[in-house]
Protein backbone atom coordinates (compact mmCIF):
# COMPACT_ATOMS: atom_id res chain seq x y z
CA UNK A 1 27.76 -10.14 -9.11
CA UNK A 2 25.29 -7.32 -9.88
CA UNK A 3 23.70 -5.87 -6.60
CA UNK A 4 20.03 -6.83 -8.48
CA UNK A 5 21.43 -10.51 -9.16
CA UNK A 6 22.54 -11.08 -5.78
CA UNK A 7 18.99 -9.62 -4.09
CA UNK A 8 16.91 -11.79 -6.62
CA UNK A 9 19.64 -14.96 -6.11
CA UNK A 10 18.95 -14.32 -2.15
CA UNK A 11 15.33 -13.76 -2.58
CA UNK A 12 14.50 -16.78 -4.47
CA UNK A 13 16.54 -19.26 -1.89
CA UNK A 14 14.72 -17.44 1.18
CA UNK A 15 12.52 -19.87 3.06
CA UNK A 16 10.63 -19.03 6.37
CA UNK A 17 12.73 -21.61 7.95
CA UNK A 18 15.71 -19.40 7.25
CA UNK A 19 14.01 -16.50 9.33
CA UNK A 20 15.22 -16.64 13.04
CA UNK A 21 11.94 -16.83 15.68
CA UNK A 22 12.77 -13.15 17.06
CA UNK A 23 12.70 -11.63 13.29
CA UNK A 24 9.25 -13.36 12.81
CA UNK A 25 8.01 -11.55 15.45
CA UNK A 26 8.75 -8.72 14.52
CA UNK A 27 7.87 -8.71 10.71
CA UNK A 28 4.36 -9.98 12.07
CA UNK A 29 3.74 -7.11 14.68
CA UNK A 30 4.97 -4.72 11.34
CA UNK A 31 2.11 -6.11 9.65
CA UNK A 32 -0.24 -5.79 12.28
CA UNK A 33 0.83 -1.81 12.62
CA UNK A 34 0.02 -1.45 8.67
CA UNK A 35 -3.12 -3.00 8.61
CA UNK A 36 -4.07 -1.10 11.64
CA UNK A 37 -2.78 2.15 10.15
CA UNK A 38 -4.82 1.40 6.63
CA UNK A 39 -8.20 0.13 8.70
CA UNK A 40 -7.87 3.98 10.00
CA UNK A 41 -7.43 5.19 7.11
CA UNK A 42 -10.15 4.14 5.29
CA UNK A 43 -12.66 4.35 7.93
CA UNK A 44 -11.76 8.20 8.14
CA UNK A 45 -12.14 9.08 4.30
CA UNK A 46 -8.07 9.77 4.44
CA UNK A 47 -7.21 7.55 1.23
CA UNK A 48 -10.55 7.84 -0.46
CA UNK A 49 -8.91 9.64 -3.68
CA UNK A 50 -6.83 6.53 -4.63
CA UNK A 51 -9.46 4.36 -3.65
CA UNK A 52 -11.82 5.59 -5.82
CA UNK A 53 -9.32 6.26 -8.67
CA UNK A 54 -8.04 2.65 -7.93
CA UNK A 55 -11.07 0.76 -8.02
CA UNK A 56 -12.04 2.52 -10.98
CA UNK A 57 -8.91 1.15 -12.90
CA UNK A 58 -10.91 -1.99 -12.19
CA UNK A 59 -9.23 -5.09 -13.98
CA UNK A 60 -9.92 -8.68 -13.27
CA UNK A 61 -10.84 -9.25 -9.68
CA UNK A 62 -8.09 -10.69 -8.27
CA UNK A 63 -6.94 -8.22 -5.24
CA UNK A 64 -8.50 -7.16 -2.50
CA UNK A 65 -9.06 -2.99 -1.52
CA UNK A 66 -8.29 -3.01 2.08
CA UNK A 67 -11.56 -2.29 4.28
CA UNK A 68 -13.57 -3.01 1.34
CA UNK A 69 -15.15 -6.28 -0.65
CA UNK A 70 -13.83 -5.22 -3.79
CA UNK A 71 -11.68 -6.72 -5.91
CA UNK A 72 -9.58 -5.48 -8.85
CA UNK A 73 -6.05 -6.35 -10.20
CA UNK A 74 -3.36 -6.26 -8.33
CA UNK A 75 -1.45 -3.63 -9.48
CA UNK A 76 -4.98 -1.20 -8.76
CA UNK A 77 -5.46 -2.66 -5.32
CA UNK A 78 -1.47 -2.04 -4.31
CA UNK A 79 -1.63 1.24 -5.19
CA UNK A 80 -5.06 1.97 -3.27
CA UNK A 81 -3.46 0.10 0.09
CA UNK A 82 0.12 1.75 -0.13
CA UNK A 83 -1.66 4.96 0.04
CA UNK A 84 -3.91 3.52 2.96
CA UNK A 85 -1.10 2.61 4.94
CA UNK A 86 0.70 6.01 4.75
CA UNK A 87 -2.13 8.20 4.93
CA UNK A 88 -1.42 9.43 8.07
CA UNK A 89 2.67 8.94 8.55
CA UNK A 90 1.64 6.67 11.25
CA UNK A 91 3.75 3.81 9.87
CA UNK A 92 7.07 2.35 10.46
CA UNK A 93 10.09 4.56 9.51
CA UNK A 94 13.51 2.63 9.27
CA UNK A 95 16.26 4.97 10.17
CA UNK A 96 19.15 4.16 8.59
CA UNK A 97 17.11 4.60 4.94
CA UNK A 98 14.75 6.78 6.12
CA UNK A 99 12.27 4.82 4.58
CA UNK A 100 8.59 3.28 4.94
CA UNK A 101 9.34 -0.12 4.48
CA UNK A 102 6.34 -1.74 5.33
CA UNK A 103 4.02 0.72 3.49
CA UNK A 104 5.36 -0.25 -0.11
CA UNK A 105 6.00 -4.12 1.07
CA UNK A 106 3.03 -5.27 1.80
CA UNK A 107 0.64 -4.12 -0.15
CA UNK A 108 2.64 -5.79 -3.50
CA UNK A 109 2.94 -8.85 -0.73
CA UNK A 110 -1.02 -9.28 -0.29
CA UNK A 111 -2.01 -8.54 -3.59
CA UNK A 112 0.20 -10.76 -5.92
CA UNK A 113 -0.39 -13.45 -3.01
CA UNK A 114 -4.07 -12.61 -3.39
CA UNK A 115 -3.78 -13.13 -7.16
CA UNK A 116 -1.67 -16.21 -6.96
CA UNK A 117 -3.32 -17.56 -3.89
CA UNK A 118 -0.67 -17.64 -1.67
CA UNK A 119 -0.56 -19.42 1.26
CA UNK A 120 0.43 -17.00 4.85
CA UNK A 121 3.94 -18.49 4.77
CA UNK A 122 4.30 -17.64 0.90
CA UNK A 123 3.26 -13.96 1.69
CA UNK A 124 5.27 -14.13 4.99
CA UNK A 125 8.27 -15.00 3.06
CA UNK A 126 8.16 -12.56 0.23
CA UNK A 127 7.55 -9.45 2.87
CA UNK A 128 10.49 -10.26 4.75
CA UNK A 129 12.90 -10.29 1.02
CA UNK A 130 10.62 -7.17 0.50
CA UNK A 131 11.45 -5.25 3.64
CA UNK A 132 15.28 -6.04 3.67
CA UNK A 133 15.22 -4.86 -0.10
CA UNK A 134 14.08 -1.20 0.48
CA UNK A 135 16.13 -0.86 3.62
CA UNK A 136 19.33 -1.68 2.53
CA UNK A 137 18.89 0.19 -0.75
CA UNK A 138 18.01 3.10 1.45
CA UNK A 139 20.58 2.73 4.10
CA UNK A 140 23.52 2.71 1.16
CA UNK A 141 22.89 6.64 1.11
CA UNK A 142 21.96 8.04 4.38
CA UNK A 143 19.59 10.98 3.60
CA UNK A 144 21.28 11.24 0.03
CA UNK A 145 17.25 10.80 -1.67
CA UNK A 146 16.03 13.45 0.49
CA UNK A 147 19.19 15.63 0.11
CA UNK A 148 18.53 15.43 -3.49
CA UNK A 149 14.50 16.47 -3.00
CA UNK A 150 13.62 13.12 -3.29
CA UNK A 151 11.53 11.21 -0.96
CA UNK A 152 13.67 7.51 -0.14
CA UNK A 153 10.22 5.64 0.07
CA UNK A 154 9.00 5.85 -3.72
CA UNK A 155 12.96 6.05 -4.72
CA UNK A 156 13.62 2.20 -3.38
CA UNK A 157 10.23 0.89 -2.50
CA UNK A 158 9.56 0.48 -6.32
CA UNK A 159 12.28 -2.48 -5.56
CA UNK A 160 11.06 -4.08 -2.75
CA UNK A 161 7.61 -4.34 -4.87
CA UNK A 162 9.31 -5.62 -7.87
CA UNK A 163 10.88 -8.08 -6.17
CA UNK A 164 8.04 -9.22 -3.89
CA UNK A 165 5.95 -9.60 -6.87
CA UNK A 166 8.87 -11.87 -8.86
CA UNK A 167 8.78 -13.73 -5.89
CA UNK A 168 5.11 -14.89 -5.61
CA UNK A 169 4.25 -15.19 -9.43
CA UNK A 170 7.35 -17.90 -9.14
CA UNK A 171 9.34 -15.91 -11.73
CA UNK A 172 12.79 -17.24 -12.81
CA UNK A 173 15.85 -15.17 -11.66
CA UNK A 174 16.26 -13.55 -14.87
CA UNK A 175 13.02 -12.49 -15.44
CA UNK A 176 13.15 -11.04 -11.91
CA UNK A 177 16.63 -9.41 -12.58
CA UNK A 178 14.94 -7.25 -15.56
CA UNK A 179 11.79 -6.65 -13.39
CA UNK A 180 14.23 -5.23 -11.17
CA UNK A 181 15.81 -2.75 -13.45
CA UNK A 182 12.51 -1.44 -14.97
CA UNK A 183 11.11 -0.28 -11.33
CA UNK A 184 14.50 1.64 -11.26
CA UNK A 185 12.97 3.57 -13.70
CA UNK A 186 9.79 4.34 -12.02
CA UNK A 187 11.70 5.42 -8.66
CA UNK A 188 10.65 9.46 -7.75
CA UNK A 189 8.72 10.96 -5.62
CA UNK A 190 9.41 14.80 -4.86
CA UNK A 191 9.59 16.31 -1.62
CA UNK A 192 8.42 19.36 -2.82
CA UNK A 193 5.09 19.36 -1.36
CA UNK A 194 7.16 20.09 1.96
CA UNK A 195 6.50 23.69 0.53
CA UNK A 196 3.24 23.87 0.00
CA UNK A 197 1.64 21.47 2.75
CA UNK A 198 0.22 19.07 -0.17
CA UNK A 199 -0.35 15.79 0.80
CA UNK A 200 1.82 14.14 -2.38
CA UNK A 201 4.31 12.47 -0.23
CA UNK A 202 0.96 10.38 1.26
CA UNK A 203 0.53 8.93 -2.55
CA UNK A 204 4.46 7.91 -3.00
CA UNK A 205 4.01 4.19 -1.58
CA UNK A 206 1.22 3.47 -3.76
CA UNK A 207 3.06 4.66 -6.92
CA UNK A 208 5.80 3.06 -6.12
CA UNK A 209 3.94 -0.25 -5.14
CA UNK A 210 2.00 -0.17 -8.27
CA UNK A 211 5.04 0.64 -10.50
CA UNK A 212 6.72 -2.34 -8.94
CA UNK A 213 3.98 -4.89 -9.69
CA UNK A 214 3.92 -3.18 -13.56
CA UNK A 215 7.48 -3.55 -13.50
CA UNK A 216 7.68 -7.03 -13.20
CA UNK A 217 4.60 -7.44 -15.40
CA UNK A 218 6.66 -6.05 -17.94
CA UNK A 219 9.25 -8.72 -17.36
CA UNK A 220 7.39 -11.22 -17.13
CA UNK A 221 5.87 -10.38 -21.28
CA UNK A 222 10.04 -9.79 -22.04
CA UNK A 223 10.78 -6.49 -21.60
CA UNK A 224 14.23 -5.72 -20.14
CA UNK A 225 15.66 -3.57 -17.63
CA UNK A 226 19.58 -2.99 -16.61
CA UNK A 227 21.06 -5.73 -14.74
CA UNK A 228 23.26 -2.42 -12.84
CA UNK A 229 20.04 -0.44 -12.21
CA UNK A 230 21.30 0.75 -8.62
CA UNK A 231 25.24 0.67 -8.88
CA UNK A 232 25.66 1.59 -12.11
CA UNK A 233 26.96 5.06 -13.89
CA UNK A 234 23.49 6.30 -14.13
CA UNK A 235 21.84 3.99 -11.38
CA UNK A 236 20.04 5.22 -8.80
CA UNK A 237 22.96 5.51 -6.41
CA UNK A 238 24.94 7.80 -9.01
CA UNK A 239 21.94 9.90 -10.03
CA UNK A 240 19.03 9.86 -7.25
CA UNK A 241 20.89 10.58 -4.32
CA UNK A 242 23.08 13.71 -3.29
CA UNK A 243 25.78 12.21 -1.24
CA UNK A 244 28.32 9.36 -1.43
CA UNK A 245 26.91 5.91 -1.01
CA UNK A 246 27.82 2.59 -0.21
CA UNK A 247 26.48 -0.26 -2.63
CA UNK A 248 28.37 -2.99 -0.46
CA UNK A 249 26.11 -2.47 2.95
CA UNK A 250 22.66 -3.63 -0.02
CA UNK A 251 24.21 -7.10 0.18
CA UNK A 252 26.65 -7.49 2.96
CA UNK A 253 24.96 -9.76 5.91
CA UNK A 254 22.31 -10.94 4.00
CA UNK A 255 20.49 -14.06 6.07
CA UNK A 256 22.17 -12.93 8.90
CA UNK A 257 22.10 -8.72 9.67
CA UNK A 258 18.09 -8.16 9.07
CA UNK A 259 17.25 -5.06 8.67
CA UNK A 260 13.97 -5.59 9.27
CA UNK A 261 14.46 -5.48 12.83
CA UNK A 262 15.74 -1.89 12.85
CA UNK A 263 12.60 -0.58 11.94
CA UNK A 264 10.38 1.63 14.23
CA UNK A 265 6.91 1.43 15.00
CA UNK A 266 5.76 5.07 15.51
CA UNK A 267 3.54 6.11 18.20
CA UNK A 268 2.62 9.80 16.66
CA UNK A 269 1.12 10.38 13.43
CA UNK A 270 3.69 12.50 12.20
CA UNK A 271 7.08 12.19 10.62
CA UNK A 272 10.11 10.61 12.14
CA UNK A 273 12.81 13.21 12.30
CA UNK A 274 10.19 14.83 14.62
CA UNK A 275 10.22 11.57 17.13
CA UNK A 276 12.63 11.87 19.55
CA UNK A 277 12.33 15.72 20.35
CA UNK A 278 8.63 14.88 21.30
CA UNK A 279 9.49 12.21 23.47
CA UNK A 280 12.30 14.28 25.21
CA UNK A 281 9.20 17.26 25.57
CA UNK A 282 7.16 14.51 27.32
CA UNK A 283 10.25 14.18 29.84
CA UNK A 284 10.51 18.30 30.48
CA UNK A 285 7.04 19.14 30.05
CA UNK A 286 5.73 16.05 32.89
CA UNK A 287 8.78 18.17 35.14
CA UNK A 288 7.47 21.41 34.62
CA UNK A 289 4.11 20.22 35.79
CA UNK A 290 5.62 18.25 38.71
CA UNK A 291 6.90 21.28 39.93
CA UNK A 292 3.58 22.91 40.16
CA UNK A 293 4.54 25.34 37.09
CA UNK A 294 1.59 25.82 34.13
CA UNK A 295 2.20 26.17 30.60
CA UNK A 296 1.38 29.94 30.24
CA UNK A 297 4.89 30.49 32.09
CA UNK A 298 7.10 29.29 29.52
CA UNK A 299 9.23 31.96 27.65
CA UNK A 300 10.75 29.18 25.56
CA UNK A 301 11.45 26.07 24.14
CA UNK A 302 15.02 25.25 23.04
CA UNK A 303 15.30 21.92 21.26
CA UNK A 304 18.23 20.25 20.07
CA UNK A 305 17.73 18.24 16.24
CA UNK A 306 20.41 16.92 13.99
CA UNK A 307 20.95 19.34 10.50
CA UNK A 308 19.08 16.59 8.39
CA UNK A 309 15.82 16.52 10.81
CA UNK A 310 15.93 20.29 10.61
CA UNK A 311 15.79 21.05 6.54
CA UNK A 312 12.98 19.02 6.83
CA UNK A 313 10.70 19.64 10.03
CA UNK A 314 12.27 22.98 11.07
CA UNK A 315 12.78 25.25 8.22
CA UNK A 316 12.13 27.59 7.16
CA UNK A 317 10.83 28.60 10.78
CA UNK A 318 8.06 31.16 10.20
CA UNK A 319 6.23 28.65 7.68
CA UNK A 320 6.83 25.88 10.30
CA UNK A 321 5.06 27.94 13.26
CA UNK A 322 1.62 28.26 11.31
CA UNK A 323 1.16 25.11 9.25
CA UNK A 324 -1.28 25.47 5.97
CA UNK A 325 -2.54 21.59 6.34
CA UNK A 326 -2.80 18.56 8.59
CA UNK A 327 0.11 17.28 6.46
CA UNK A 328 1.98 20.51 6.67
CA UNK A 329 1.94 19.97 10.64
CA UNK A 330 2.95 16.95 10.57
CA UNK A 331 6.51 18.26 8.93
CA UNK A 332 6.57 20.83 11.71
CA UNK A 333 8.32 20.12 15.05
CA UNK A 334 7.53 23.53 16.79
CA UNK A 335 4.02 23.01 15.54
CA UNK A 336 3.80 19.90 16.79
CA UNK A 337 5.90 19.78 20.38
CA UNK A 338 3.48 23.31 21.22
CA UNK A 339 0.37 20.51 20.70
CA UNK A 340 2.00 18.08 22.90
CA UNK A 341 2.46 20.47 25.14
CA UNK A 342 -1.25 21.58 25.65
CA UNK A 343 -3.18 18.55 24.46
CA UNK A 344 -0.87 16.27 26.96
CA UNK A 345 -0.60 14.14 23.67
CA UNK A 346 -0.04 13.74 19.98
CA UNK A 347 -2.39 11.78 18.21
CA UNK A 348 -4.43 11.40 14.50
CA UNK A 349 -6.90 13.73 15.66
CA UNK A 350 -3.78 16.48 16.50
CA UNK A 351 -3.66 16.67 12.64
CA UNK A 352 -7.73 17.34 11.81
CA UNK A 353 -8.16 20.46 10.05
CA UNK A 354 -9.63 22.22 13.01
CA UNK A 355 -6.83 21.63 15.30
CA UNK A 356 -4.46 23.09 13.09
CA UNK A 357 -6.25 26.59 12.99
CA UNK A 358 -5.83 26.66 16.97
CA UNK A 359 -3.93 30.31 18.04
CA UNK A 360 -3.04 28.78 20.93
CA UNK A 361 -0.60 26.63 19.89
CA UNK A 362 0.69 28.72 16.56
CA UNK A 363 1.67 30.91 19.84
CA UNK A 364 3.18 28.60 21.32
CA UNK A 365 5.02 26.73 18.44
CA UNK A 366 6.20 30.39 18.45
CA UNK A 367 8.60 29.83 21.05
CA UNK A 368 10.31 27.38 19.99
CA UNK A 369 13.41 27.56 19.55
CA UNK A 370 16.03 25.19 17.21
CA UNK A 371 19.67 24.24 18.02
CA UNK A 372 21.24 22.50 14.96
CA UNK A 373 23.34 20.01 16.34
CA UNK A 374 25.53 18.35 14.21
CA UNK A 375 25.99 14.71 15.66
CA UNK A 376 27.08 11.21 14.57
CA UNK A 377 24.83 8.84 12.78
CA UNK A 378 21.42 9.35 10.87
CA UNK A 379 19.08 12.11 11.81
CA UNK A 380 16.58 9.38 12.66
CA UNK A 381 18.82 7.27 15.03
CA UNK A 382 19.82 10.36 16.97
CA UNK A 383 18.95 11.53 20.48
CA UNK A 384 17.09 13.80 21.40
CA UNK A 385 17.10 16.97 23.99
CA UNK A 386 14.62 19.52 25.25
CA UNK A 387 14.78 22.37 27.43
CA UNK A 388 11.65 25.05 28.48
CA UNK A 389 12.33 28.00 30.32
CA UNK A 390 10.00 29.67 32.80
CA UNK A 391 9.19 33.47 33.62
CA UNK A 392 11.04 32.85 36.86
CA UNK A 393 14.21 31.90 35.46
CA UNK A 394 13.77 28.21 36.38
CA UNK A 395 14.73 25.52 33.51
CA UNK A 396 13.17 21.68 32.83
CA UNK A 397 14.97 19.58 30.83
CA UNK A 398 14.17 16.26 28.92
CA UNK A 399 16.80 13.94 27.13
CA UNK A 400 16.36 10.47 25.58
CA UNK A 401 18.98 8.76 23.61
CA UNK A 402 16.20 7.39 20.75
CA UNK A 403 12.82 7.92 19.61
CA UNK A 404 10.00 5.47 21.36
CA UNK A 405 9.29 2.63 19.42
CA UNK A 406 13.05 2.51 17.89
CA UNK A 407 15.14 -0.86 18.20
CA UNK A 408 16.39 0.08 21.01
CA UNK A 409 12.95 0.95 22.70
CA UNK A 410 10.61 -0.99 21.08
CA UNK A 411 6.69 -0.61 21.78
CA UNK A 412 5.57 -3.45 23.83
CA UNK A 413 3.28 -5.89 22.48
CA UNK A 414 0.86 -4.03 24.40
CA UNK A 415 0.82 -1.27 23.35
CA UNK A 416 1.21 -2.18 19.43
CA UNK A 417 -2.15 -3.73 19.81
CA UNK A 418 -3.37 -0.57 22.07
CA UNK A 419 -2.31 1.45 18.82
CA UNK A 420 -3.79 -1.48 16.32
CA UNK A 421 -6.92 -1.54 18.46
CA UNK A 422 -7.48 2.43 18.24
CA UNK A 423 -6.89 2.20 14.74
CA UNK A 424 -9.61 -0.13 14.28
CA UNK A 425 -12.26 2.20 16.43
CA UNK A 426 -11.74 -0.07 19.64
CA UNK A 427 -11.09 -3.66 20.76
CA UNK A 428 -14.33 -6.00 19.03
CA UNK A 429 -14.28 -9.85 18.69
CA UNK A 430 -13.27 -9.10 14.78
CA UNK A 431 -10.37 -6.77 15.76
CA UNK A 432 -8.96 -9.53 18.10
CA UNK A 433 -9.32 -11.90 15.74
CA UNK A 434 -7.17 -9.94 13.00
CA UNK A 435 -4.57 -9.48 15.31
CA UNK A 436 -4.24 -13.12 16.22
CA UNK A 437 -4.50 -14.29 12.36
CA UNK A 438 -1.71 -11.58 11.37
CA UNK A 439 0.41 -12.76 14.27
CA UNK A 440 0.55 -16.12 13.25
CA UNK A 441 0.32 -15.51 9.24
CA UNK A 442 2.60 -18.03 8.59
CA UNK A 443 0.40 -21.00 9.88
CA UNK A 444 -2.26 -20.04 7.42
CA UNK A 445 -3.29 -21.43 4.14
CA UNK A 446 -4.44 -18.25 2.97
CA UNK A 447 -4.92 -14.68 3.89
CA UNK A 448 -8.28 -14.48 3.11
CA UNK A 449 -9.56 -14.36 6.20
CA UNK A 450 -6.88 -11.57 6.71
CA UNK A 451 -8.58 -9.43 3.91
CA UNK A 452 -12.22 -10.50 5.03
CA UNK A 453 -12.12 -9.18 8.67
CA UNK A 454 -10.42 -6.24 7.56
CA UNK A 455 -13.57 -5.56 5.40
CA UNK A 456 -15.53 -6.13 8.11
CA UNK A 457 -14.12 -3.97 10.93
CA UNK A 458 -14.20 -1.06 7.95
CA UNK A 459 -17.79 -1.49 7.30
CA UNK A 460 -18.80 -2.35 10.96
């Protein structure tokens, strides 16, 4: 069968009861991290241009605008919350696709459920097909979107949209199956903005969210799409991505390799491939200071990042040393490891306009210094290594073998809902109450009080 048949065949048979306790979990705390990632968001101002062009695409008011009591259609509202989830590359990265998962599964999840009115388990179900779709159309091509200039979120997330949306508006298979080969058309999303510091790539979850939900409108009245949309001669496979892939790891496993547990919950604003070199700076820069040394010694910073991390977040090195935007620092490891370094942390506010324009750390980020190190694996999976160098000839080193908040180092309940609670300006009675509601969204007859206390913490 047809790699779209079998995912739509899969999908439609998936029941919550199929879903193992431990993947539950940790679906649930992924939705938690989005919704606290959007709340912030939209209380900053951060997604208000695709709010406001959103909400004034209006349409019947059937979808909910995160942090907001307005409703419009669903295809409006996913594109306004895809955006509000991404805004600040605060949420989860899977890295073996590279990809956002959650940020262009969930917002086709909660506004189709919203239109059809869903129950939690309905919703639950459809995000978990969603979030093994993108990441295994991802992971077929390691870095072969991006090595193409193409960002892997909008490429494959217009998938996991389409077929979250078949799923809830109780679509047949073959209906779904065309839906599925029309988003193939609407996959993009260029990564050119990595040139000019323009926040584009912010936008690509919310394109590719509302092109999945049009996609399988378009189904749905009898348009048609190709049944060979990703495998095919000039599928996605063959003519999005820049490197060999392989179609059979899309279906291989399914109902019993999820995927969805291999996706990381960041703790720092900032893009992935940057991860694990900031947690092994933690590690040297906590020794330097434990052996009574002060950061105006160092002479330099040698960091160790796989080739694919360093087209992206390293080069070309003089633009990387004084970024030109909060999103342009966010693609900049030397940028960003010279802030962690003096600020002792890296967090949303690391980003604001004003903090970029510091000299202290553009000096800083200065000495940093990059050693390409061709290893096994995805540049997102690897390890990471950092050593600084001090006047008096005296070395600190910091290793880790992943990124914090990766599979293999998950964040602790804890300190998800530290991160949720931030998000949301602070632990209230509402913000406690959203987290126990998202939790357990699979014991609820509707999300609506979901959408309703998100409002509410927004406005509050």
């Amino acid at each position: 069968m047809s790699i779209a048949r079998t995912l739509v065949e899969w999908s439609s048979s998936l029941r919550a009861s199929d879903v193992p306790d431990e993947v539950a979990t940790i679906v649930c705390e992924h939705i938690l991290d989005s919704f606290g990632n959007a709340i912030a968001a939209v209380r900053s101002g951060a997604s208000d241009p695709t709010k406001d062009v959103a909400l004034g695409l209006g349409g019947p008011a059937t979808s909910t605008v995160w942090g907001s009591s307005q409703r419009i259609s669903s295809p409006a509202a996913a594109l306004a919350n895809g955006v509000a989830i991404h805004a600040f590359d605060f949420d989860d990265t899977h890295a073996g696709g590279l990809v956002h998962a959650s940020a262009v599964t969930l917002p086709a999840a909660f506004a189709v459920g919203e239109e059809m009115g869903s129950s939690g388990e309905e919703v639950f179900e459809a995000i978990v097909v969603g979030l093994e779709t993108v990441c295994r159309i991802a992971m077929a091509t390691p870095h072969g979107f991006h090595a193409r200039g193409l960002h892997a979120t909008h490429v494959c997330g217009t998938f996991s949209s389409s077929i979250v949306a078949s799923r809830l508006m109780g679509l047949g298979d073959e209906v779904a199956i065309n839906a599925f080969g029309i988003a193939g058309s609407a996959s993009g999303g260029l990564l050119e903005f990595l040139s000019t510091g323009s926040s584009t790539k912010q936008l690509h979850p919310g394109m590719s969210s509302f092109s999945g939900i049009l996609a399988t409108r378009l189904a749905a009245a009898g348009a048609s799409g190709p049944e060979t949309v990703i495998e095919g001669k000039h599928g996605i496979l063959a003519t999005l991505s820049a490197r060999d892939a392989d179609p059979s790891v899309i279906v291989e496993g399914l109902s019993s390799r999820w995927e969805s547990t291999q996706i990381t919950i960041k703790p720092y604003p900032a893009c992935q491939l940057s991860h694990v070199s900031l947690d092994a700076g933690r590690v040297a820069i906590a020794a330097l200071k434990a052996a009574g040394h002060e950061i105006s010694e160092i002479t330099s910073v040698t960091t160790d990042v796989h080739p694919d991390s360093a087209s992206i977040v390293c080069e070309p090195a003089d633009a990387k040393y004084s970024p030109k935007s909060s999103y342009d620092a966010k693609f900049s490891l030397p940028w960003s490891l010279a802030a962690l370094f003096i600020d002792g942390d890296v967090n949303i506010g690391t980003y604001s306009e004003s903090s970029i324009a510091r000299s202290d750390v553009k000096a800083l980020a200065k000495k940093v210094v990059v050693n390409v190190i061709a290893t096994d694996g995805v540049a997102a999976d690897a390890s990471g290594r950092v050593v600084i160098a001090i006047h008096s000839g005296e070395v600190f080193e910091g290793r880790v073998a992943r990124s914090s908040g990766s599979p293999s180092s998950r964040l602790s309940r804890k300190a998800l809902l530290a991160k949720f609670h931030s998000n949301c300006g602070g632990p209230t009675v509402e913000t406690n109450d959203l987290a126990q509601k998202i939790l357990t969204l699979r014991t609820l007859t509707s999300i609506e009080p979901i959408l309703v206390l998100a409002s509410q913490i927004v406005e509050s």
